[in-house]
Protein backbone atom coordinates (compact mmCIF):
# COMPACT_ATOMS: atom_id res chain seq x y z
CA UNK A 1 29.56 1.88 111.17
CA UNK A 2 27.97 0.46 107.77
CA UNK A 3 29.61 1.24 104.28
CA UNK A 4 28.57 0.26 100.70
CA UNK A 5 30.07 -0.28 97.54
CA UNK A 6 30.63 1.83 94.94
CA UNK A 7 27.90 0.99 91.64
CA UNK A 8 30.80 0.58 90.03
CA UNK A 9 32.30 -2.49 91.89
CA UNK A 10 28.68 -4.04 91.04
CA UNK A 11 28.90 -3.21 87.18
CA UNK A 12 32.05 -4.64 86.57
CA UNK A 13 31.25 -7.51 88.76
CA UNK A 14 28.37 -8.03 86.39
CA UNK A 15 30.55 -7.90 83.45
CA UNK A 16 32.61 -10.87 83.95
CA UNK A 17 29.96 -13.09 84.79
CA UNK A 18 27.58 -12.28 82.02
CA UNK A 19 27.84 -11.91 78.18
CA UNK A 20 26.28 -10.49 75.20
CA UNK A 21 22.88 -12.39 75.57
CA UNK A 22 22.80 -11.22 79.11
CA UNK A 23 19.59 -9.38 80.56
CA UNK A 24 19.74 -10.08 84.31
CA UNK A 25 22.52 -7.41 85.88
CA UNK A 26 22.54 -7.75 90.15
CA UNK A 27 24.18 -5.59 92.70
CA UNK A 28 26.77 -7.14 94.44
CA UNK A 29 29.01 -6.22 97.91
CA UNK A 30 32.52 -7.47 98.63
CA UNK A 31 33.27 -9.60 101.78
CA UNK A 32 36.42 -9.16 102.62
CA UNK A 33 38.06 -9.35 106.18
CA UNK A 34 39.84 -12.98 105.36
CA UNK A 35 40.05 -15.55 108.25
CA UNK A 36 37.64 -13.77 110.42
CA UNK A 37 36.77 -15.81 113.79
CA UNK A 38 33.85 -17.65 114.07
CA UNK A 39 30.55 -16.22 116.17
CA UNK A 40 31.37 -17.60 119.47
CA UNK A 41 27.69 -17.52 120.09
CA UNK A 42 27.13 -19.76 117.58
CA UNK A 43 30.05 -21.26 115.64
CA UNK A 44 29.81 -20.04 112.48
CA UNK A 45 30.72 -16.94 110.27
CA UNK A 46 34.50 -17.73 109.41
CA UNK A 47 35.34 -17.58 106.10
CA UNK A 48 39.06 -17.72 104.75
CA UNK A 49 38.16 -16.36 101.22
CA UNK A 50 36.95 -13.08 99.88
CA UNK A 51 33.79 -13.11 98.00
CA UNK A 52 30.71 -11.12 96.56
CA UNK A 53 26.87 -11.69 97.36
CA UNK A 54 23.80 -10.15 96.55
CA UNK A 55 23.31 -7.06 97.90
CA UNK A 56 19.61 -8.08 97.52
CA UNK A 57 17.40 -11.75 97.03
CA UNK A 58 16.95 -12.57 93.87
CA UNK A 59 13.55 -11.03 92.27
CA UNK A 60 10.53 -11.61 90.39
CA UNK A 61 11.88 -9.79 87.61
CA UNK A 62 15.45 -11.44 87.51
CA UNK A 63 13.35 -15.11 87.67
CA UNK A 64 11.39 -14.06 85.30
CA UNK A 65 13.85 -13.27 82.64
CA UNK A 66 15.28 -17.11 83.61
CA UNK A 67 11.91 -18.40 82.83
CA UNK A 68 11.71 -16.77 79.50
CA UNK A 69 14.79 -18.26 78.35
CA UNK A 70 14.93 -21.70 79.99
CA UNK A 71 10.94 -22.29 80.59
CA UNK A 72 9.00 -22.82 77.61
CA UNK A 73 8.63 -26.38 78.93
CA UNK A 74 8.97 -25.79 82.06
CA UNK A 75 12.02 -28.34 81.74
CA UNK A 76 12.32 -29.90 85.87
CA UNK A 77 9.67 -27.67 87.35
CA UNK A 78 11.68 -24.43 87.43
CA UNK A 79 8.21 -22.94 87.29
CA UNK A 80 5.83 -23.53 90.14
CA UNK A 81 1.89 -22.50 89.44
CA UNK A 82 1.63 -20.48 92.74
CA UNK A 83 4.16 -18.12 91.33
CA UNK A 84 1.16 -16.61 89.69
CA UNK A 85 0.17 -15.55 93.36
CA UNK A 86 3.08 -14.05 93.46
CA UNK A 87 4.10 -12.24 90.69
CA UNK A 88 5.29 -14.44 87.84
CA UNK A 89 2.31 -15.99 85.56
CA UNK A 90 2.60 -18.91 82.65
CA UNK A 91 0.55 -18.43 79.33
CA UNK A 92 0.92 -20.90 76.73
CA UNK A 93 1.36 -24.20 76.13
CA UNK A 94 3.95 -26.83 76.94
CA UNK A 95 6.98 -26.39 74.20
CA UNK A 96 6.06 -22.68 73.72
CA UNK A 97 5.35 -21.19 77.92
CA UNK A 98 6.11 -17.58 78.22
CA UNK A 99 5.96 -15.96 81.20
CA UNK A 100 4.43 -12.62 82.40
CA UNK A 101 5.82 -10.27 85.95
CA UNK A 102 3.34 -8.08 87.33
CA UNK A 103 4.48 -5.06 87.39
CA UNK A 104 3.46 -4.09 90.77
CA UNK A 105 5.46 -7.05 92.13
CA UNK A 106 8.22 -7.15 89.76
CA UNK A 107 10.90 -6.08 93.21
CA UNK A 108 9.66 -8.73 95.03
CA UNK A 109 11.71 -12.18 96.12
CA UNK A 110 11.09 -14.69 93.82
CA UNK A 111 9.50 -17.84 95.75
CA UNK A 112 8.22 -20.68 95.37
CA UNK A 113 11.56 -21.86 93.99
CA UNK A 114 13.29 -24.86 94.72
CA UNK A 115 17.15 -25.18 96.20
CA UNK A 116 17.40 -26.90 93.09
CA UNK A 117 15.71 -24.21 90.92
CA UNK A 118 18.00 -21.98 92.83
CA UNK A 119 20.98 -24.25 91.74
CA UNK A 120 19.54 -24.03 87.71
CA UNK A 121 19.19 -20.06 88.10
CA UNK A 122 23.06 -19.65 89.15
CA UNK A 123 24.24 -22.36 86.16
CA UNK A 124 22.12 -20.37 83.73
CA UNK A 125 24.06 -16.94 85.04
CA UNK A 126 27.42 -18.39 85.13
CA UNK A 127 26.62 -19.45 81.29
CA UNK A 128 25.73 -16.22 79.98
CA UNK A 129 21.84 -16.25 80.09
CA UNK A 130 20.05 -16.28 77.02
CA UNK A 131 20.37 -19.76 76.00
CA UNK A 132 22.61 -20.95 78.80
CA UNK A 133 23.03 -24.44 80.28
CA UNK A 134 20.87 -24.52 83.25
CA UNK A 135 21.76 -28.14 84.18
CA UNK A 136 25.57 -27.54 84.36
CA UNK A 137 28.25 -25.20 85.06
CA UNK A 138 28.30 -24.34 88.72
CA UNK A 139 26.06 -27.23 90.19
CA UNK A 140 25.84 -30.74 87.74
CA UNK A 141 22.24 -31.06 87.84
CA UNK A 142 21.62 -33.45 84.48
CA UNK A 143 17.78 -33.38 85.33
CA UNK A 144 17.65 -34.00 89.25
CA UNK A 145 14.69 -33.22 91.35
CA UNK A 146 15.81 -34.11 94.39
CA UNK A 147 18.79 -35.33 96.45
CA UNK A 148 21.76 -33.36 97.71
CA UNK A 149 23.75 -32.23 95.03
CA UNK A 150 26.98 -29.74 95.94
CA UNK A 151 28.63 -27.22 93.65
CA UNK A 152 31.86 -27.73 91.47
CA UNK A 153 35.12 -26.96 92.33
CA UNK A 154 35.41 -23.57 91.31
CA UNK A 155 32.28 -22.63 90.88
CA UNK A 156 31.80 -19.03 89.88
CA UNK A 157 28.43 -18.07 90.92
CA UNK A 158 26.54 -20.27 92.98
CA UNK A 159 24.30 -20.47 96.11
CA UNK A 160 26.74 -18.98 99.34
CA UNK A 161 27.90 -20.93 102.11
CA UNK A 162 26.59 -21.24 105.23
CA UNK A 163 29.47 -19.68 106.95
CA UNK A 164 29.08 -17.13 103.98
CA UNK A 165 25.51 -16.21 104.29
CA UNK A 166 26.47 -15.89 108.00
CA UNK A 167 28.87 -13.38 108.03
CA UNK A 168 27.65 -11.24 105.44
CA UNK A 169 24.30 -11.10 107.59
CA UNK A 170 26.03 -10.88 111.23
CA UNK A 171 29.37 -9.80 110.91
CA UNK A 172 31.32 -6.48 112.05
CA UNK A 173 34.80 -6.28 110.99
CA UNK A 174 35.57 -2.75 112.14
CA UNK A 175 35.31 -4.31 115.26
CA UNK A 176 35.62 -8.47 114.63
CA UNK A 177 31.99 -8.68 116.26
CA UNK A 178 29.16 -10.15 115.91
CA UNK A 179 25.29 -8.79 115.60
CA UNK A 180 22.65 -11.04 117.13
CA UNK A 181 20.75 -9.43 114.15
CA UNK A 182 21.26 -8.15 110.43
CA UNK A 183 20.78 -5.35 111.09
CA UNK A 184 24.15 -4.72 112.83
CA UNK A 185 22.32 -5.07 116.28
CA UNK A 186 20.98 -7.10 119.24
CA UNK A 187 17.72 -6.33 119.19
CA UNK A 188 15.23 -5.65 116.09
CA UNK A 189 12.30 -4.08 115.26
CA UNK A 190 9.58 -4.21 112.55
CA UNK A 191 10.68 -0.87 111.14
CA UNK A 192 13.90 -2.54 111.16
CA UNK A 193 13.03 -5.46 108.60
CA UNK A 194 10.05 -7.25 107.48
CA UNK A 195 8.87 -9.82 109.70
CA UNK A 196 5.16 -10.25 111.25
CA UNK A 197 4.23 -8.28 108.33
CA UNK A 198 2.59 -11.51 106.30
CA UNK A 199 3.58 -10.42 102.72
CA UNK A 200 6.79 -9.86 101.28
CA UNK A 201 7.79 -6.23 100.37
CA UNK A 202 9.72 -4.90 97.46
CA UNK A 203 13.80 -5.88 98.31
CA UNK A 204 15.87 -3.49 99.68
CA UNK A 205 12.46 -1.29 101.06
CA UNK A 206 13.93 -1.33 105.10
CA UNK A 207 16.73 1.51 105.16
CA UNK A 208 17.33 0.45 108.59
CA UNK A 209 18.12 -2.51 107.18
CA UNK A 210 21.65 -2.73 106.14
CA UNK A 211 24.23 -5.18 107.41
CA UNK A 212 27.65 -3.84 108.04
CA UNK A 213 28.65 -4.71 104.33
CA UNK A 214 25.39 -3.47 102.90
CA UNK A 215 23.37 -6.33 102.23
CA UNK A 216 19.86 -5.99 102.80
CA UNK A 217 16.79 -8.54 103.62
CA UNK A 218 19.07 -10.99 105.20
CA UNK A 219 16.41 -10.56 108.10
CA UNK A 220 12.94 -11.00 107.24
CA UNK A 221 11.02 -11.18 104.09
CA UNK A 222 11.94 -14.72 102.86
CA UNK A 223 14.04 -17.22 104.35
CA UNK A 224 17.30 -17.41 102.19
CA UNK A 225 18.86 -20.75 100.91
CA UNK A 226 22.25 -21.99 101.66
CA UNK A 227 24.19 -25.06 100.69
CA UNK A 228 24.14 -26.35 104.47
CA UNK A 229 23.73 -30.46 104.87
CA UNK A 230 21.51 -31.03 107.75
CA UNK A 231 20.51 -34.63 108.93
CA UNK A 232 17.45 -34.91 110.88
CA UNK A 233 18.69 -37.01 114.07
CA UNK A 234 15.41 -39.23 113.87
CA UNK A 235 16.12 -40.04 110.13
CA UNK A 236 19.56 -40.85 109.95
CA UNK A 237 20.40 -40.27 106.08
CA UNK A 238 17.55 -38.08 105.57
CA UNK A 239 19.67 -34.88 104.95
CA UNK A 240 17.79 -31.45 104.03
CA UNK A 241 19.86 -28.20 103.26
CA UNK A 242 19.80 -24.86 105.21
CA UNK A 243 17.81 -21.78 105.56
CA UNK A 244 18.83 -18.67 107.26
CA UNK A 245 17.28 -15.40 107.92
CA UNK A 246 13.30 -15.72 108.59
CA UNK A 247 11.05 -14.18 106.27
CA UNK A 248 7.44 -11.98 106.56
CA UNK A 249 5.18 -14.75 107.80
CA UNK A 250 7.29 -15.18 110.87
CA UNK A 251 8.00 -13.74 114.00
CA UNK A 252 11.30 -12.23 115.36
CA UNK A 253 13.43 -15.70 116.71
CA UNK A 254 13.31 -15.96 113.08
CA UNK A 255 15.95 -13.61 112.26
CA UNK A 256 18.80 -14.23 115.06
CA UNK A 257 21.42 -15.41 114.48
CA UNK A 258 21.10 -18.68 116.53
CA UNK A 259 18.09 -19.49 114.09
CA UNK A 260 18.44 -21.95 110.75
CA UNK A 261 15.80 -24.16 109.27
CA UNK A 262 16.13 -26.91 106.50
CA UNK A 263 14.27 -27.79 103.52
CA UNK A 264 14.29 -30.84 101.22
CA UNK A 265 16.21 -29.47 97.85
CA UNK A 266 13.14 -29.82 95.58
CA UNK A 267 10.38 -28.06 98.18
CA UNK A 268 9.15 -25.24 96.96
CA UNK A 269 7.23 -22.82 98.86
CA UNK A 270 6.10 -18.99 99.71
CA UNK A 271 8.16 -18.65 102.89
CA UNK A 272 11.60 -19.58 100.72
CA UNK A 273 13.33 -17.41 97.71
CA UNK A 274 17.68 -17.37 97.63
CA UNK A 275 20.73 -14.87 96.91
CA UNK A 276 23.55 -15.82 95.28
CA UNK A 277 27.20 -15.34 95.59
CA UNK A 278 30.36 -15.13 93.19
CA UNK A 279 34.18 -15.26 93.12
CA UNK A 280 35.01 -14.27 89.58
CA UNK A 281 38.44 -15.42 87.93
CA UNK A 282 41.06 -14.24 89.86
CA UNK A 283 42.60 -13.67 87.02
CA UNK A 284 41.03 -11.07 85.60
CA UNK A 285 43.10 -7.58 85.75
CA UNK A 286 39.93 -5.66 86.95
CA UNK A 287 40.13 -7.80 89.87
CA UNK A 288 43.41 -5.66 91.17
CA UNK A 289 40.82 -2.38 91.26
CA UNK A 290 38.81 -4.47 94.16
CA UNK A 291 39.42 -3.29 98.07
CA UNK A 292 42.59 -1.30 97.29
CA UNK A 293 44.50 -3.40 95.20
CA UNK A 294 43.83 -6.78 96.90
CA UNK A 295 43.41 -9.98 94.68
CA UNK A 296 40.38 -11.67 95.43
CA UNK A 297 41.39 -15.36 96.88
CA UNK A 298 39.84 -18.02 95.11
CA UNK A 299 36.56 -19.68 96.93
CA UNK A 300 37.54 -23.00 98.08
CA UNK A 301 34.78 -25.93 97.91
């Protein structure tokens, strides 16, 4: 069985973590099902909070609106120039950059984005857009372009878990199982999600798609960013962070669950775009309207 959430969960969600200035709105689902067991297959999925992630990856269209407000000098590379292969093109000069989406790709997963542009993205939202810090809030960036960097106690909206990504993507909790794919299912197809294809498609185009919260893509079309260390055995110190999900220049093994891949956080490349997640204030009173009535726990870091 697969459910969704309601467009209003996803509204007021987008409320509290935007303001006034705000022009970027997402969809969100609710991952509840607290202190679920871990994939025995592979060790991971548990998560002892509730939380909200993108129901989709983050797009051209959403990037673009970043760009327009934070990019005018392309301040730490937030901009790549292959973008324009992709959907998002720079006019202008340095001091005064503006930024154009094609129209036709506008749906499409943003890419050729760092981890770390990732990282400046989710400040910028947690801030309120417009003119928003980009280098703090959820992550403390204060110019880096490299290095392993972790988010802040409390962070609000900010690049998911591991163990967050996972379950979102693999998990069943009408009955506490795991899917060797997101799709709810052991096996996959290409009708199923985009993968083999080489190009990525608009987000949210496979309706046989869904996970069993509702999230779709986490198969196929780009690999996904998560805030997973991972130290390369034959470079002791060298640590990268984690990918999850394949994406639409790569075959099936890319999707299981069993699969992850790392990046360096400042690589940027067409294979690689990002979702987000949030835990707003528990304090809020709309909070109370969530999953019957349930407070939302806090995420811990």
């Amino acid at each position: 069985m697969k459910r969704n959430l309601p467009l209003s969960t996803c509204a007021i969600v987008a409320a509290l973590i935007t303001s006034g200035s705000a022009t970027v709105t997402m969809d969100w689902v609710t991952i509840g099902d607290i202190n679920n067991a871990a994939d025995p297959l592979t060790g991971y999925g548990s998560v002892d909070h509730a939380y909200r992630i993108g129901k989709y990856e983050v797009t051209n269209a959403q990037y673009g609106e970043f760009l327009n407000a934070k990019g005018q000098s392309n301040a730490n590379g937030i901009y790549h120039q292959f973008m324009s292969n992709y959907g998002i093109t720079q006019t202008g000069s340095s001091g005064s950059y503006s930024y154009t989406v094609t129209s036709a790709l506008a749906n499409r997963p943003v890419v050729y984005v760092s981890w770390l542009g990732a990282a400046r993205f989710a400040n910028w939202m947690v801030n309120g857009q417009g003119n928003g810090n980009m280098e703090n809030g959820a992550y403390t960036l204060n110019g880096a372009t490299g290095g392993i960097i972790l988010a802040n106690a409390g962070a609000q909206v900010y690049i998911p878990s591991e163990n967050e990504w996972y379950k979102a993507a693999y998990y069943n909790a009408a009955n506490s199982s795991y899917s060797l794919y997101p799709n709810g299912q052991n096996t996959i197809a290409t009708e199923d999600a985009n993968y083999n294809s080489r190009a990525s498609t608009d987000v949210g185009t496979y309706a046989g798609d869904p996970s069993f919260y509702g999230t779709f893509d986490q198969g196929g079309n780009v690999w996904e960013y998560n805030d997973a260390i991972i130290e390369i055995p034959e470079y002791p110190g060298y640590l990268l962070r984690g990918l999850r999900g394949g994406s639409s220049f790569h075959g099936e093994i890319g999707l299981a669950a069993y699969s992850r891949d790392r990046v360096s956080s400042g690589n940027e490349d067409r294979y690689n775009g990002f979702r987000l997640a949030t835990v707003p204030e528990p304090t809020s009173i709309v909070l109370s309207m969530f999953a019957g009535g349930m407070m939302l726990i806090r995420r811990k870091r």
